[in-house]
C-alpha atoms as a PDB file:
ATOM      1  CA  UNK A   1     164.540  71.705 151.822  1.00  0.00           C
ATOM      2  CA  UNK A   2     168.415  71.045 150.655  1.00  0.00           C
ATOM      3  CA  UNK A   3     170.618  73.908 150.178  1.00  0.00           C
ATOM      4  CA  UNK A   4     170.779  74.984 146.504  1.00  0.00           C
ATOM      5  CA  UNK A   5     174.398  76.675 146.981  1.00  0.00           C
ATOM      6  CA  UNK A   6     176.926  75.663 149.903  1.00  0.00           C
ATOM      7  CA  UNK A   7     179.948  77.512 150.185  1.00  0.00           C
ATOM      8  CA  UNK A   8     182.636  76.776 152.983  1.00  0.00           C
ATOM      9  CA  UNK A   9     184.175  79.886 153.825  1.00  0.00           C
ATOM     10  CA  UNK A  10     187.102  80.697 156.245  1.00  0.00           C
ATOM     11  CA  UNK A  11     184.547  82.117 158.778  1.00  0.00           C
ATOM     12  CA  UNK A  12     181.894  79.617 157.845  1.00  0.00           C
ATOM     13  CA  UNK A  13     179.562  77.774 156.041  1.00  0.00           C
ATOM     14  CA  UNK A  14     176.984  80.002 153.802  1.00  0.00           C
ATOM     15  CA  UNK A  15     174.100  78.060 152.878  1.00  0.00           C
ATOM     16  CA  UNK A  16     171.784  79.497 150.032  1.00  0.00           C
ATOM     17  CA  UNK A  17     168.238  78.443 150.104  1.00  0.00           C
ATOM     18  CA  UNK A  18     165.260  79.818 146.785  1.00  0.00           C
ATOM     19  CA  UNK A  19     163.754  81.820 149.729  1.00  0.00           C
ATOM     20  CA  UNK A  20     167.025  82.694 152.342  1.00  0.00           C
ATOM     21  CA  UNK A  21     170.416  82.407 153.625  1.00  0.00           C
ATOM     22  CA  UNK A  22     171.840  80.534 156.449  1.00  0.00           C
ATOM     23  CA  UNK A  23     175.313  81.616 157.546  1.00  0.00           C
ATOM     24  CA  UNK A  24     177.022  79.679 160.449  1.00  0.00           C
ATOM     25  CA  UNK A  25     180.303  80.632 161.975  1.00  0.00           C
ATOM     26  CA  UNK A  26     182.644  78.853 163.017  1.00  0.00           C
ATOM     27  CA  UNK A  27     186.553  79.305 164.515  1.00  0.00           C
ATOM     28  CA  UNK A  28     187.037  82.457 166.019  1.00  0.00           C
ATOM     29  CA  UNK A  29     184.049  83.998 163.978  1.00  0.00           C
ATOM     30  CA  UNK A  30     181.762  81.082 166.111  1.00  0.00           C
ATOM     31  CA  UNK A  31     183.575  82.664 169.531  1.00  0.00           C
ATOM     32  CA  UNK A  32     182.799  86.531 167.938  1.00  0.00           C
ATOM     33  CA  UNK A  33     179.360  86.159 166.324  1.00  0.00           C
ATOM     34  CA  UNK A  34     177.752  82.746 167.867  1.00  0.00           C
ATOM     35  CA  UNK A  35     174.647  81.134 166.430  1.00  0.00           C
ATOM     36  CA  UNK A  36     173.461  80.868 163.144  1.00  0.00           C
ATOM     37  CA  UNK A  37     172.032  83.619 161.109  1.00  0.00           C
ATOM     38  CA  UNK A  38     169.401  83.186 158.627  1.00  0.00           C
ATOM     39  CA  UNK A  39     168.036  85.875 156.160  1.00  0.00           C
ATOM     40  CA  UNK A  40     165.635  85.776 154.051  1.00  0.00           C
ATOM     41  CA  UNK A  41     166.300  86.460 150.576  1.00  0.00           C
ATOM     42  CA  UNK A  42     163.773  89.243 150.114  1.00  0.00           C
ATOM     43  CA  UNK A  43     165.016  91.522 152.651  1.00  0.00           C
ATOM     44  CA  UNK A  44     168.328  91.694 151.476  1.00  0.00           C
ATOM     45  CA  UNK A  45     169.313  95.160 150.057  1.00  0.00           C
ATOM     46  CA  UNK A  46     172.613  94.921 148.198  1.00  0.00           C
ATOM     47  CA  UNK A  47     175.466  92.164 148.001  1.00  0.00           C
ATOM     48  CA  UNK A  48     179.234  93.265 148.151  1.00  0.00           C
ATOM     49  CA  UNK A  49     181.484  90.468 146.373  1.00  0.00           C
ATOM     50  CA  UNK A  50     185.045  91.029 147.017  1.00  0.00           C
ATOM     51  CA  UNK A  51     186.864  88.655 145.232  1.00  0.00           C
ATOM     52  CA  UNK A  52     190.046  86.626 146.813  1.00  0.00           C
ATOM     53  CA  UNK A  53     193.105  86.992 145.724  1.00  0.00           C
ATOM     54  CA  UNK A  54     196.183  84.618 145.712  1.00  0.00           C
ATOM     55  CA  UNK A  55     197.428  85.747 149.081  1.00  0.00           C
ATOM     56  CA  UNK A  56     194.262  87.590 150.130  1.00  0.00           C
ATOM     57  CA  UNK A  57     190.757  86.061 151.054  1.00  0.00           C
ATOM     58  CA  UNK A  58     187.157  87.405 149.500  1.00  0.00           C
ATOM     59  CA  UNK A  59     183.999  88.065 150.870  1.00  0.00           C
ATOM     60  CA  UNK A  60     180.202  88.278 150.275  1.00  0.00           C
ATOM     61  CA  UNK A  61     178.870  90.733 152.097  1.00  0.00           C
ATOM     62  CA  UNK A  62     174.740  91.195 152.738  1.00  0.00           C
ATOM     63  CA  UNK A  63     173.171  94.176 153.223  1.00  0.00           C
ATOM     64  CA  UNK A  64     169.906  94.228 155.007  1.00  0.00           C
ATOM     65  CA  UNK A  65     167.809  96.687 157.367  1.00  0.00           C
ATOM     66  CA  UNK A  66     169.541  96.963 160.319  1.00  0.00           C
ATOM     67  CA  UNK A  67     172.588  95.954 159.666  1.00  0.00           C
ATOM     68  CA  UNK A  68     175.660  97.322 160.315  1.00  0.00           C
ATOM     69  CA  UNK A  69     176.623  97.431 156.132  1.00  0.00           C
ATOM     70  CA  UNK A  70     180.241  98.864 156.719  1.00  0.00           C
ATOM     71  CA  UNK A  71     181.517  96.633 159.118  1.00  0.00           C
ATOM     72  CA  UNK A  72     184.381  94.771 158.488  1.00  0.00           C
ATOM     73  CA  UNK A  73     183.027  91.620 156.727  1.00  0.00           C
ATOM     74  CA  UNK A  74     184.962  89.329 159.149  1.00  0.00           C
ATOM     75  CA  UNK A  75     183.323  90.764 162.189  1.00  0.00           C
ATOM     76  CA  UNK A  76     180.029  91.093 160.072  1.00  0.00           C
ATOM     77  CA  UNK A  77     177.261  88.442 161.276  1.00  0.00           C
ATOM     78  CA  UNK A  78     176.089  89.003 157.368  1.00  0.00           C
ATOM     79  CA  UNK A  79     179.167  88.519 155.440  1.00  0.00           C
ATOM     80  CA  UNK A  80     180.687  84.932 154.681  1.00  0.00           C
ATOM     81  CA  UNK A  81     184.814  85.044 154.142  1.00  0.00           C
ATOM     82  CA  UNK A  82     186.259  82.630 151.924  1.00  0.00           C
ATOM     83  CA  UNK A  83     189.623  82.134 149.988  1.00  0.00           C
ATOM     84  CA  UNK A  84     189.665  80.758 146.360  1.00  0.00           C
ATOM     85  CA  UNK A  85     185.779  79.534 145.479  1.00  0.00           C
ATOM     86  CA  UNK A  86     185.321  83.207 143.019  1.00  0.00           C
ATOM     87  CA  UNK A  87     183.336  81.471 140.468  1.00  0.00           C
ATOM     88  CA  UNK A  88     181.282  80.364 143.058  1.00  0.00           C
ATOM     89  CA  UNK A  89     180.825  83.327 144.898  1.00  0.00           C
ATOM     90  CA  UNK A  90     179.819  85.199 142.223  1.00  0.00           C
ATOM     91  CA  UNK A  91     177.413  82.421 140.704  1.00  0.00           C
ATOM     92  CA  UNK A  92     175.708  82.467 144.317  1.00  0.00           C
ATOM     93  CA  UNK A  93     175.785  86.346 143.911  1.00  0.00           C
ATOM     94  CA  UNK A  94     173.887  86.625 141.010  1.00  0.00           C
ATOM     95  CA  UNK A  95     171.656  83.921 141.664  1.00  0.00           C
ATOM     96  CA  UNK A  96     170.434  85.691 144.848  1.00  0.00           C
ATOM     97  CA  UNK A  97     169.919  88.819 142.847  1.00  0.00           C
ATOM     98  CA  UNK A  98     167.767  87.051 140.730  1.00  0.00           C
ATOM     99  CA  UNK A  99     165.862  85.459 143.300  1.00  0.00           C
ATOM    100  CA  UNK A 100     165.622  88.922 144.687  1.00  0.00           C
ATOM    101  CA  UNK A 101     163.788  90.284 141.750  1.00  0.00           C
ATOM    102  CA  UNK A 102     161.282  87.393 141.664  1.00  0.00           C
ATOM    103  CA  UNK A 103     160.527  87.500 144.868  1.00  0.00           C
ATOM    104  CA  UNK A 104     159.768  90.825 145.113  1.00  0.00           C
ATOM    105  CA  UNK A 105     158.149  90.922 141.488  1.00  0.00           C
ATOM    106  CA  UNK A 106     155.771  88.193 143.002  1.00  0.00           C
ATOM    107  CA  UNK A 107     155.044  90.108 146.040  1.00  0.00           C
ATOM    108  CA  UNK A 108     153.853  93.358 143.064  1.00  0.00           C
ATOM    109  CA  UNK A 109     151.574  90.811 141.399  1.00  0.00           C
ATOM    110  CA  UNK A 110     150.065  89.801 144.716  1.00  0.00           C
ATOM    111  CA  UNK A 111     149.426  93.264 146.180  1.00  0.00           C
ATOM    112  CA  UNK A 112     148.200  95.461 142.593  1.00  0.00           C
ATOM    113  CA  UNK A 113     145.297  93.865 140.609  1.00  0.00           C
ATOM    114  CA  UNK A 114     146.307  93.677 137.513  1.00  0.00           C
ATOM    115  CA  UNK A 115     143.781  95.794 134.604  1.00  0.00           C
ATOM    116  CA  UNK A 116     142.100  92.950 133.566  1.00  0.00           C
ATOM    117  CA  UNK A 117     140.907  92.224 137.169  1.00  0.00           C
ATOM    118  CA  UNK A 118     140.152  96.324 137.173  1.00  0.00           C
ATOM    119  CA  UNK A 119     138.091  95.761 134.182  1.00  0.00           C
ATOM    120  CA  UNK A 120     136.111  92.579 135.231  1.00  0.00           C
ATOM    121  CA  UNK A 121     135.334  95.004 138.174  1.00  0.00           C
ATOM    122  CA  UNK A 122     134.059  97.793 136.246  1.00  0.00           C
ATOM    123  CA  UNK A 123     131.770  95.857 134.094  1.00  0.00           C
ATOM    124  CA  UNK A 124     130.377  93.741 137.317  1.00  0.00           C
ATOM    125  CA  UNK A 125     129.980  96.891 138.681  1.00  0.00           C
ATOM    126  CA  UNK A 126     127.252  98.455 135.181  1.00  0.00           C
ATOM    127  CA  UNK A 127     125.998  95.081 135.216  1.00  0.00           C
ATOM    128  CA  UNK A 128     124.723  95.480 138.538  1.00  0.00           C
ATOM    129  CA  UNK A 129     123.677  98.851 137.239  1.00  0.00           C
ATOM    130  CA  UNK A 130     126.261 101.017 140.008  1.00  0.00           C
ATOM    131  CA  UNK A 131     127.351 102.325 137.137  1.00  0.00           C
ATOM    132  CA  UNK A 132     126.218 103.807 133.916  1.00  0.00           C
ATOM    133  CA  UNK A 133     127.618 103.549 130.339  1.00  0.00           C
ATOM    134  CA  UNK A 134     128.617 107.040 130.548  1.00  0.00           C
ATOM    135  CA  UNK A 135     130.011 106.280 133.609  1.00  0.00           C
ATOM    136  CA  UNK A 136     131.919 102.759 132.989  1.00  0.00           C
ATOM    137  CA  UNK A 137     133.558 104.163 129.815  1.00  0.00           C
ATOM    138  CA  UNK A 138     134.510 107.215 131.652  1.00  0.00           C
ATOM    139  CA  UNK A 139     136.547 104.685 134.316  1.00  0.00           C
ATOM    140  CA  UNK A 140     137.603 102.389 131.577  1.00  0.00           C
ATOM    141  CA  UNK A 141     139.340 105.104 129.785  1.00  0.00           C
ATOM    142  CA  UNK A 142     141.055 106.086 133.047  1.00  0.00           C
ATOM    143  CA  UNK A 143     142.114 102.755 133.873  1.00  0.00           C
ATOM    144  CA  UNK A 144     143.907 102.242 130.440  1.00  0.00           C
ATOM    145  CA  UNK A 145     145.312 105.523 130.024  1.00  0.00           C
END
């Protein structure tokens, strides 16, 4: 699977993948926080973008459980430094968000039967005589609302 955002930062490479990040130091940041570190996209929290300016660098910071959050982002294993690139940054910020909301919106659908399912259940359920009329409406009328 190819990366669908690369971004070259001044502590590393972040590498954004539909279902997580990879973020590998290098420099210094290699010496201070060695290895790579991948998360994936559903467990991240929050993202702080901190745009660079013309003599100052930006940073996209991830929050996830566990983390340290309000670390410095260049001594933060989950934040990627970079100079220039905003348009960038902020394109990869927002397309994690979104991927964030599908993911977890997918992982809703999965785990709560939706009322149609409920339904199909309840009227197995007086076909197999378990429940009466009385009864089935009774549940129906719950399950609506």
């Amino acid at each position: 699977m190819s990366a669908v955002y690369t971004l070259e930062g001044i502590s590393g490479l972040l590498e954004v993948f539909e279902d997580k990040i990879t973020i590998t130091p290098k420099g210094v940041f290699a010496f201070l926080r060695p290895g790579i570190r991948t998360i994936p996209i559903y467990s991240i929290f929050a993202i702080h973008l901190k745009k660079s300016g013309l003599m100052s660098s930006g940073y996209l910071q991830f929050i996830v459980p566990g983390g340290r959050g309000q670390t410095a982002p260049g001594r933060d294993e989950n934040a990627i430094v970079f100079l220039g690139q905003n348009e960038l940054a902020l394109e990869i910020k927002e397309y994690i968000e979104k991927r964030i909301q599908e993911l977890r919106k997918a992982q809703i659908d999965t785990t709560h039967p939706s009322i149609v399912d409920e339904l199909q259940k309840l009227a197995d359920m007086k076909r197999a005589g378990i429940l009466s009329e009385e009864e089935f409406q009774v549940a129906k009328r719950k399950l609506i609302g």
